[in-house]
C-alpha atoms as a PDB file:
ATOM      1  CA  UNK A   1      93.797 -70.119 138.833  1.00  0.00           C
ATOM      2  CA  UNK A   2      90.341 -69.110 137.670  1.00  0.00           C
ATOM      3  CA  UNK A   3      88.660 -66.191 138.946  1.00  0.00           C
ATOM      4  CA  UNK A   4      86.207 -66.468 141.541  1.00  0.00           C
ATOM      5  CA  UNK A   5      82.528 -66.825 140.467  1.00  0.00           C
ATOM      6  CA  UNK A   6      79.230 -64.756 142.050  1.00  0.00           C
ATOM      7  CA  UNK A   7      77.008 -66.840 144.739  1.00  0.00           C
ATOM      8  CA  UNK A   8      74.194 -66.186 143.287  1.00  0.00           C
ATOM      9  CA  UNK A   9      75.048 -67.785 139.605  1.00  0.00           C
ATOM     10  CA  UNK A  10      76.058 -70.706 141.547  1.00  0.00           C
ATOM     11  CA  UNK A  11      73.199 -70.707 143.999  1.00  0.00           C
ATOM     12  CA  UNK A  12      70.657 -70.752 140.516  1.00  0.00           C
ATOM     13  CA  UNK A  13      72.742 -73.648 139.177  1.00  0.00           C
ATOM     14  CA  UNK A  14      72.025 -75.795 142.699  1.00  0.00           C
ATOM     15  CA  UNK A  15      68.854 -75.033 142.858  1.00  0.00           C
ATOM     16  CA  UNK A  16      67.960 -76.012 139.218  1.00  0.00           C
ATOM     17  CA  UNK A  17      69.347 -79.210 139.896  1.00  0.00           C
ATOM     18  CA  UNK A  18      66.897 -79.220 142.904  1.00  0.00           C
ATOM     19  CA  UNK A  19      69.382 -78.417 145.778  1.00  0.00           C
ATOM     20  CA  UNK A  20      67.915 -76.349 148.587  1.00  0.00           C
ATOM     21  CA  UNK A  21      70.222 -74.266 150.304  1.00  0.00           C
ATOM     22  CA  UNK A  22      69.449 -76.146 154.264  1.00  0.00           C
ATOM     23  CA  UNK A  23      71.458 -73.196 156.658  1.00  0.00           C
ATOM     24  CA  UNK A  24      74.234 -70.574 156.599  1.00  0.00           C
ATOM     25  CA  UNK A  25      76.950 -70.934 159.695  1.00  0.00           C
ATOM     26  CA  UNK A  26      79.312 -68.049 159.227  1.00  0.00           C
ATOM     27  CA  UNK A  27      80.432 -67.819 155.352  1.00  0.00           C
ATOM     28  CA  UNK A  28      79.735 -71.505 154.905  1.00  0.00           C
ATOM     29  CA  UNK A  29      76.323 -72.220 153.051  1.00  0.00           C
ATOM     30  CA  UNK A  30      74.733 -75.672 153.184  1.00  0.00           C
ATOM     31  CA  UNK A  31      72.817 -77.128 150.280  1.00  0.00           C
ATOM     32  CA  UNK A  32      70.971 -80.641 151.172  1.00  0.00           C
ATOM     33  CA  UNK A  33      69.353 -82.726 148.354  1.00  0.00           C
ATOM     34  CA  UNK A  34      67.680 -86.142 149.170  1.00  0.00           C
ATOM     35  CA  UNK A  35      69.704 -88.943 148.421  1.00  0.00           C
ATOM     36  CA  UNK A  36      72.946 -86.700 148.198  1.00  0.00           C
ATOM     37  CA  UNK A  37      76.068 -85.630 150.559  1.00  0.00           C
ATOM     38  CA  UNK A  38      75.536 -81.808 151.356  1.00  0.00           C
ATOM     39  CA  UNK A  39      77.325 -79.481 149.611  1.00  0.00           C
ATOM     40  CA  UNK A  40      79.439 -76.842 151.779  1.00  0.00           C
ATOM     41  CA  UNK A  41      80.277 -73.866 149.878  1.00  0.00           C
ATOM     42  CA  UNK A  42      82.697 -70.884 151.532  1.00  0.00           C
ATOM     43  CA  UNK A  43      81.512 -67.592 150.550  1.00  0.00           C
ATOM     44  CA  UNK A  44      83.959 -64.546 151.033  1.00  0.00           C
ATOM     45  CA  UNK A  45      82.859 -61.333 149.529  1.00  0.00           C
ATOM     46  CA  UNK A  46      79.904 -62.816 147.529  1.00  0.00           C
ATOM     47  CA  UNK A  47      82.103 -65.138 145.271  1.00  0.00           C
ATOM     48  CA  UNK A  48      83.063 -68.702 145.698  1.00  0.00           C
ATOM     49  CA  UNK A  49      86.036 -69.860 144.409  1.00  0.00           C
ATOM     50  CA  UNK A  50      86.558 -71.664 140.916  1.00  0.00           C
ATOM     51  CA  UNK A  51      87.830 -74.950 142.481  1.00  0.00           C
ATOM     52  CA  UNK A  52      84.667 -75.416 144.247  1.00  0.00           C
ATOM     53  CA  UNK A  53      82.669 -74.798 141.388  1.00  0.00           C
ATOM     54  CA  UNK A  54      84.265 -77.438 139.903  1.00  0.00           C
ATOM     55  CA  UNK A  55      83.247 -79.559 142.090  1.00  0.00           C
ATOM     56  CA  UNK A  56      79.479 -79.049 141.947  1.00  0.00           C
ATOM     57  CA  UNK A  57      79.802 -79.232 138.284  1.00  0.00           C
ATOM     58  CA  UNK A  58      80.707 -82.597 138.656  1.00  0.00           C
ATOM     59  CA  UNK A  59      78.447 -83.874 141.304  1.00  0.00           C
ATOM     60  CA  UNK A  60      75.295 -81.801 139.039  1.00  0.00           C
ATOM     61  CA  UNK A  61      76.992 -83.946 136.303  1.00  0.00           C
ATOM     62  CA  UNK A  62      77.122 -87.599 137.938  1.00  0.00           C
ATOM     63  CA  UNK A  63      73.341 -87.068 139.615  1.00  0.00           C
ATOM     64  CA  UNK A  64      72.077 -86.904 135.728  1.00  0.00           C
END
């Protein structure tokens, strides 16, 4: 598996694409963007893992 990436480079891609990061409830963030589903991202240690990357890759990808 794919090492884990840094919050923050994954935060900057979000909010490029114009996500706002809505609340934090323990190590899950919340990003909301109108029109959307919100994206729930675990954070352990400052990193989220590669799968869920992935995955906002593709939504960032299918809201072009």
């Amino acid at each position: 598996m794919p090492n884990p990436v840094r919050f923050a480079k994954v935060k900057r891609l979000l909010e490029r694409d114009g996500w706002v990061l809505h609340r934090i409830s323990g190590s899950h963030h919340v990003f909301k963007k109108p029109g959307r589903p919100n994206i729930v991202l675990p954070v352990h240690g400052g990193k989220v893992k590669a799968a869920y990357v992935k995955q906002i890759e593709e939504e960032i990808e299918q809201s072009d």
